[in-house]
N, C-alpha and C. Protein backbone atom coordinates (compact mmCIF):
# COMPACT_ATOMS: atom_id res chain seq x y z
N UNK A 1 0.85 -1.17 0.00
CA UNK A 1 0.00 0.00 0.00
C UNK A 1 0.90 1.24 0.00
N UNK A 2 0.77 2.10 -1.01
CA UNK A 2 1.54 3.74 -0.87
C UNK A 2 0.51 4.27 -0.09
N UNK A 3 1.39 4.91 0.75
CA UNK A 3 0.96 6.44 1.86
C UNK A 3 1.31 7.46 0.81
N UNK A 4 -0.15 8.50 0.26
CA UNK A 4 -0.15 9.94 0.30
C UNK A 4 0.25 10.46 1.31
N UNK A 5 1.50 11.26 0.97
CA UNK A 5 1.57 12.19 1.79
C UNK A 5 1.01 13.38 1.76
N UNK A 6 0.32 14.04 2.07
CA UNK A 6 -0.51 15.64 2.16
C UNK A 6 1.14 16.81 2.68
N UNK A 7 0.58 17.68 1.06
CA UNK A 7 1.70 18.65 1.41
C UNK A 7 0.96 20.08 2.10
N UNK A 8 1.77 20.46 2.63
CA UNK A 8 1.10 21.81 3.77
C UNK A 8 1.03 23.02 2.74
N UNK A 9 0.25 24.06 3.20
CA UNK A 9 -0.17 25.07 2.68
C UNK A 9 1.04 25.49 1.87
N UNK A 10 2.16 25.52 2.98
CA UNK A 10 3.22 26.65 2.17
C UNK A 10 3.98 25.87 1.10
N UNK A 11 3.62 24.52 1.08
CA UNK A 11 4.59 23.70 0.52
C UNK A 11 3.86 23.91 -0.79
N UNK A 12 2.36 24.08 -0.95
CA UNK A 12 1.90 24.18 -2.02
C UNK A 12 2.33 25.25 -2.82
N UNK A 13 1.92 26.47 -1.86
CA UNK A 13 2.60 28.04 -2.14
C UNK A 13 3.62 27.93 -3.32
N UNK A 14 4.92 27.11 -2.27
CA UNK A 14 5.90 27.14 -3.22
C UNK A 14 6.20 26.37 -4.53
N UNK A 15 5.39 25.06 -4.72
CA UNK A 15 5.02 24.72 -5.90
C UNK A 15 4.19 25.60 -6.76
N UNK A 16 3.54 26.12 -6.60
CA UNK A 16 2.69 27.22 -7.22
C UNK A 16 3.37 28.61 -7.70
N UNK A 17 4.68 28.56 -6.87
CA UNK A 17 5.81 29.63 -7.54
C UNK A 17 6.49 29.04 -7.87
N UNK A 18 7.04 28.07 -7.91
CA UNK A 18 8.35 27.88 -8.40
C UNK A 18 7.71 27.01 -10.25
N UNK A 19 6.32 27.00 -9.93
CA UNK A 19 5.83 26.51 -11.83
C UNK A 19 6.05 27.55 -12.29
N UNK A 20 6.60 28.84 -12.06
CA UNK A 20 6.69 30.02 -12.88
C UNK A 20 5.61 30.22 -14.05
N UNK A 21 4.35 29.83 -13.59
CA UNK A 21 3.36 29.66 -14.48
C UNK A 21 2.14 31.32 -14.21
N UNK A 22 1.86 32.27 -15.06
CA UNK A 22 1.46 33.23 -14.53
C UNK A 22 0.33 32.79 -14.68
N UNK A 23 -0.73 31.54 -15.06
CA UNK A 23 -1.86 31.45 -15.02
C UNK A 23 -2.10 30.66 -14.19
N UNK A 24 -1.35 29.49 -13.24
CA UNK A 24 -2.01 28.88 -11.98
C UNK A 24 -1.33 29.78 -11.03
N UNK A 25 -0.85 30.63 -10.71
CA UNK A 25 -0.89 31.98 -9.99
C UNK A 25 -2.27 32.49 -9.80
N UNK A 26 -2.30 33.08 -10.39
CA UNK A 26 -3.88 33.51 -11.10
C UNK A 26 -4.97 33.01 -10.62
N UNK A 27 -5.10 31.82 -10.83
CA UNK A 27 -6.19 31.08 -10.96
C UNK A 27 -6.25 30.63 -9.17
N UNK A 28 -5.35 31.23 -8.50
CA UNK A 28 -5.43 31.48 -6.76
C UNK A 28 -6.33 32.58 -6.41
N UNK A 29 -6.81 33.42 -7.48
CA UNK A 29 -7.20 34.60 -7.53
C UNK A 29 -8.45 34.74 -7.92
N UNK A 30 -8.71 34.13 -9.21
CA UNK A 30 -9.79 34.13 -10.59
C UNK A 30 -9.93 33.06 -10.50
N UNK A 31 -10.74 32.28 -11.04
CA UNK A 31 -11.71 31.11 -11.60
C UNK A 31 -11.76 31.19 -12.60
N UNK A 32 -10.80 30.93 -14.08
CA UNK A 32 -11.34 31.47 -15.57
C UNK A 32 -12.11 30.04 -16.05
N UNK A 33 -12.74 29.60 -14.86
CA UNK A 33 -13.66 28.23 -15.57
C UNK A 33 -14.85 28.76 -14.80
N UNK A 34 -15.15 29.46 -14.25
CA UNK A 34 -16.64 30.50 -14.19
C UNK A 34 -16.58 31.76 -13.85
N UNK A 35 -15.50 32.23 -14.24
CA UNK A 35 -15.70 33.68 -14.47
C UNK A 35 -15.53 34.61 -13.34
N UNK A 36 -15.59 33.84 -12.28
CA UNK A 36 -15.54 34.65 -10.56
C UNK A 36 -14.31 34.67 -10.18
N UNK A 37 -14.57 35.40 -8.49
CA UNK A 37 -12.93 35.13 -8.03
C UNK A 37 -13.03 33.87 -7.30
N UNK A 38 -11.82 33.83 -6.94
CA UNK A 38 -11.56 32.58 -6.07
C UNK A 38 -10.84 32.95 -4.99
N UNK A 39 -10.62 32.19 -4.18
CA UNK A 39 -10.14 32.44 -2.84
C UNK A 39 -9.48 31.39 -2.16
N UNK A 40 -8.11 30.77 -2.20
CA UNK A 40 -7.45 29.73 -1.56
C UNK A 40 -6.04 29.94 -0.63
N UNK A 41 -6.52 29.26 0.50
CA UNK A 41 -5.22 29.70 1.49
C UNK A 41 -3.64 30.07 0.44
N UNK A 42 -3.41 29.05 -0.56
CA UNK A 42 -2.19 29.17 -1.01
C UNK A 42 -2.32 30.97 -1.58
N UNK A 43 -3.30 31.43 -2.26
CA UNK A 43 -3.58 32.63 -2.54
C UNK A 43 -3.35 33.71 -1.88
N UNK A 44 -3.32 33.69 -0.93
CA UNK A 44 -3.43 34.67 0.16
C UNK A 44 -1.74 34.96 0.57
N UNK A 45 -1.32 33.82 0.95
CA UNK A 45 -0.28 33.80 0.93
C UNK A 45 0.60 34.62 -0.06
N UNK A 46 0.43 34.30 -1.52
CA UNK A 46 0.97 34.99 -2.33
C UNK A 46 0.86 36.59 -2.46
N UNK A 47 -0.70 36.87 -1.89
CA UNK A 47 -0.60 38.10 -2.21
C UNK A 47 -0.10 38.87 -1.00
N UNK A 48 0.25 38.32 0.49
CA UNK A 48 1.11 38.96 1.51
C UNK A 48 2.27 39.05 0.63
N UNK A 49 2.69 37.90 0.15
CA UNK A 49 4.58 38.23 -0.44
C UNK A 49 4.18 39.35 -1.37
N UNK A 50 3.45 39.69 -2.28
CA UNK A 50 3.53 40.38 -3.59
C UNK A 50 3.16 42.16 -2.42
N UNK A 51 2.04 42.13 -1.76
CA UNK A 51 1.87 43.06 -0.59
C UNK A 51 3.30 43.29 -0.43
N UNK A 52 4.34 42.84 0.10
CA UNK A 52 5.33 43.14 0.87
C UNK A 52 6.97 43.53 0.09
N UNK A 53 6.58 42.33 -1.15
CA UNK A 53 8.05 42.54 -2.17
C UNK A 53 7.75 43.58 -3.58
N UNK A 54 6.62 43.85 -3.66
CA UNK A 54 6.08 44.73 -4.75
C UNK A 54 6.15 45.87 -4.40
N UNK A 55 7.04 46.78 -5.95
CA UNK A 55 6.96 48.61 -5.61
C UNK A 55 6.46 48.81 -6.82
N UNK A 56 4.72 48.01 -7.24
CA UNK A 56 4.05 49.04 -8.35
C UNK A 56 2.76 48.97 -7.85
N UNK A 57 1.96 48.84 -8.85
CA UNK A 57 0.87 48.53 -8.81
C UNK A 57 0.15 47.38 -8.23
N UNK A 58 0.65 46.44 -8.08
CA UNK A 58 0.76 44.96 -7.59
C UNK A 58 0.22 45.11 -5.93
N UNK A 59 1.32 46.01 -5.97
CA UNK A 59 1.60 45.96 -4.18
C UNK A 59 0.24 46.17 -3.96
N UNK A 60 -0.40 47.50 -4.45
CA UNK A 60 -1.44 48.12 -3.96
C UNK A 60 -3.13 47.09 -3.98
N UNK A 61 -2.82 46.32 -5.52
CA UNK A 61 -3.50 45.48 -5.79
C UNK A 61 -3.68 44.40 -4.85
N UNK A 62 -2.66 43.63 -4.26
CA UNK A 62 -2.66 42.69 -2.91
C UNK A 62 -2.96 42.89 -1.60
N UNK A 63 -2.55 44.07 -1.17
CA UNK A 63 -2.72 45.20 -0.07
C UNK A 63 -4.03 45.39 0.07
N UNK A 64 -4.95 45.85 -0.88
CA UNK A 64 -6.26 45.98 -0.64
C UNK A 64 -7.59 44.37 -0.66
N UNK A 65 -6.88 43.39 -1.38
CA UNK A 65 -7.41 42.12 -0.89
C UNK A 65 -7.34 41.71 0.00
N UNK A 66 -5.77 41.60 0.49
CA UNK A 66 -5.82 40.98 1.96
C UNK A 66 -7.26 41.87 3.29
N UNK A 67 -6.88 43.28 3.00
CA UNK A 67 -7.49 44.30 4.11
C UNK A 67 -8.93 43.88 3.43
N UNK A 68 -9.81 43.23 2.23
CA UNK A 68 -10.96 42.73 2.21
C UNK A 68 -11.45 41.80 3.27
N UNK A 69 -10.37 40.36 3.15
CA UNK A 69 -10.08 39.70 3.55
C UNK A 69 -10.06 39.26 4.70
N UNK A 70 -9.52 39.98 5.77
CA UNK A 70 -9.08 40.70 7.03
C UNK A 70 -10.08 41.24 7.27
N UNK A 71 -11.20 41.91 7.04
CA UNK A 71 -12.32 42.11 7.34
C UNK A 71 -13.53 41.14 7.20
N UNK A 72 -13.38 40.24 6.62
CA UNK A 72 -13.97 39.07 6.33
C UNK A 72 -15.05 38.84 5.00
N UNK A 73 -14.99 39.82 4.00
CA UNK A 73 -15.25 39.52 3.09
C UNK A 73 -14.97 38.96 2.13
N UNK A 74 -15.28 38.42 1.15
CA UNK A 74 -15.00 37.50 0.23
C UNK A 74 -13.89 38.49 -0.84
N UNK A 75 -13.02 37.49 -1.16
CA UNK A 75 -12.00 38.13 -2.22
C UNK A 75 -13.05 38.80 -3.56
N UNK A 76 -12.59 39.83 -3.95
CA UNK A 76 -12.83 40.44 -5.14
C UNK A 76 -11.71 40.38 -6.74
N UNK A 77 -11.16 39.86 -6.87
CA UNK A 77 -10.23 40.48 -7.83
C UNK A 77 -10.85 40.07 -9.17
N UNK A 78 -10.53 41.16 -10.17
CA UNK A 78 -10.91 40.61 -11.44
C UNK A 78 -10.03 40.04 -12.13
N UNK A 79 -10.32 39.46 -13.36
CA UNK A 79 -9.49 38.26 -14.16
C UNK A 79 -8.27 39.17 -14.39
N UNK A 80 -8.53 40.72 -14.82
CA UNK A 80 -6.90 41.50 -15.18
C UNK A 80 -5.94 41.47 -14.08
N UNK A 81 -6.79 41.84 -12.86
CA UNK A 81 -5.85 42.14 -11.47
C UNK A 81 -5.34 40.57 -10.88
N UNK A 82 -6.11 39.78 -11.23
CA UNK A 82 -5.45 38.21 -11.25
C UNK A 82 -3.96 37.81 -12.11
N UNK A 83 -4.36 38.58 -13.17
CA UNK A 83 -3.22 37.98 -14.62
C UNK A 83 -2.07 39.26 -14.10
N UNK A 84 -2.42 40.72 -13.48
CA UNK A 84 -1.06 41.14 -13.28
C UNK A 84 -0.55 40.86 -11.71
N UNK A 85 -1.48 39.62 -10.69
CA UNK A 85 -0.35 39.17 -10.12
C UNK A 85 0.69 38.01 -10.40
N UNK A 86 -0.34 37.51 -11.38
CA UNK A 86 0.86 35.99 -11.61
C UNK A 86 1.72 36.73 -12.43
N UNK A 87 1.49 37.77 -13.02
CA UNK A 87 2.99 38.17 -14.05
C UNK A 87 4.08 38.96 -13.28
N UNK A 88 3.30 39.49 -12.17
CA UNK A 88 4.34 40.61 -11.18
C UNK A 88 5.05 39.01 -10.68
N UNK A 89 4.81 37.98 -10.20
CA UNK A 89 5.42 36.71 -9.74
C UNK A 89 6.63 35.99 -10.85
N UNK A 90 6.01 35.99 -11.50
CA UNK A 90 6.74 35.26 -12.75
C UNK A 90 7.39 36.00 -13.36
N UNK A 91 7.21 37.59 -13.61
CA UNK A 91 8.66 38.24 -13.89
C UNK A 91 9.52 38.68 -12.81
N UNK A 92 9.12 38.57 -11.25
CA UNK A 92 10.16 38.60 -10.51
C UNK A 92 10.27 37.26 -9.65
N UNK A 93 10.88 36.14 -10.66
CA UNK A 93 10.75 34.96 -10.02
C UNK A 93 11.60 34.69 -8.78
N UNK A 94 12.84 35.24 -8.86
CA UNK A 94 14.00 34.78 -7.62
C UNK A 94 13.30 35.25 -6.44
N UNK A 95 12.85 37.07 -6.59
CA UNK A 95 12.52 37.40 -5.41
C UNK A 95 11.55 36.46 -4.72
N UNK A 96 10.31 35.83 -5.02
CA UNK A 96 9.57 35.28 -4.83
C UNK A 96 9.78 34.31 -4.43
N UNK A 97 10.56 33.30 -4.81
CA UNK A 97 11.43 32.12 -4.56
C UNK A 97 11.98 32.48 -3.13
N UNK A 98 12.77 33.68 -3.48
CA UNK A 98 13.38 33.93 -1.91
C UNK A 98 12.46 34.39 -1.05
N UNK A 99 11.51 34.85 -1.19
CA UNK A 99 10.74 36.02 -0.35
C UNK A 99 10.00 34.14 0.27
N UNK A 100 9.44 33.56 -0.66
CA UNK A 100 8.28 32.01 0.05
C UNK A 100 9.47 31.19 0.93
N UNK A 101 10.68 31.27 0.70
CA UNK A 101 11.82 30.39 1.78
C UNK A 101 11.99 31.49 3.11
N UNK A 102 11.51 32.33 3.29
CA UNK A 102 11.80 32.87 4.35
C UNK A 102 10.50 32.86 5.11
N UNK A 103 9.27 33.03 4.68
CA UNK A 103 8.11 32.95 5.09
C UNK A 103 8.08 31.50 5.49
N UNK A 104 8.45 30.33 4.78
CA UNK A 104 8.41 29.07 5.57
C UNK A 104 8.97 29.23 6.66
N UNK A 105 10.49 29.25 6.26
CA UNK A 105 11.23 29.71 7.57
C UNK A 105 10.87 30.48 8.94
N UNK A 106 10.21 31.62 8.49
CA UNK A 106 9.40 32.42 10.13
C UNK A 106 8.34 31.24 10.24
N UNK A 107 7.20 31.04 9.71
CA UNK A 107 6.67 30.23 10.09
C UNK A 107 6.79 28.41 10.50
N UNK A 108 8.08 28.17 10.12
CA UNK A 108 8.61 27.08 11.10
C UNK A 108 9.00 27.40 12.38
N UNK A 109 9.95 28.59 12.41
CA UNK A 109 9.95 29.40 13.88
C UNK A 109 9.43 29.40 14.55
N UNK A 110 8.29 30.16 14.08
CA UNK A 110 7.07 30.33 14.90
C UNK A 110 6.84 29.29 15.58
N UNK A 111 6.58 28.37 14.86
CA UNK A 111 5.77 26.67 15.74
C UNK A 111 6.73 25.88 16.61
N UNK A 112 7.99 26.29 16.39
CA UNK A 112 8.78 25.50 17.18
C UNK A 112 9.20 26.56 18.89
């Protein structure tokens, strides 16, 4: 018998960056198979890093989801503001790479 192993939130995170893919980015964001947003822990995640490592438009774009979010409403983003976070990700791939190994890192901290 194989044991699945279940990978943890951030472990997904970082599969989800490191596909350097700007449309399953995205699609943490958008739903382009009905048209809505979507809303998944790995998502959120991304848009604190893009919140925190972003100096354009991005930033401001993540910044105001999370503070939706954080208030407890449902994510809003549209399919454009979806497609320019997976591209703010995927054209700054290292940072991202580095920015999700340090966020594991505090949050291994944390628990230990």
């Amino acid at each position: 018998m194989k044991l699945k192993i279940m990978k943890s939130n951030n472990e997904k995170t970082q599969d989800i960056i490191n596909s350097q893919n700007a449309k399953i980015i995205a699609n943490q964001f958008y739903s382009f198979d009905c048209n809505c947003s979507n809303d998944t822990i790995e998502g959120s995640t991304i848009l604190e890093l893009v919140a925190n490592n972003s100096n354009d438009f991005t930033a401001d774009i993540a910044k105001r989801a999370l503070e939706t979010i954080n208030k407890g409403f449902d994510l809003r983003l549209s399919a454009k503001q979806a497609w320019c976070i997976g591209y703010q990700v995927v054209n700054n791939i290292e940072v991202y790479k580095t920015a999700m190994s340090e966020y594991i890192e505090m949050c291994n901290n944390l628990n230990n």
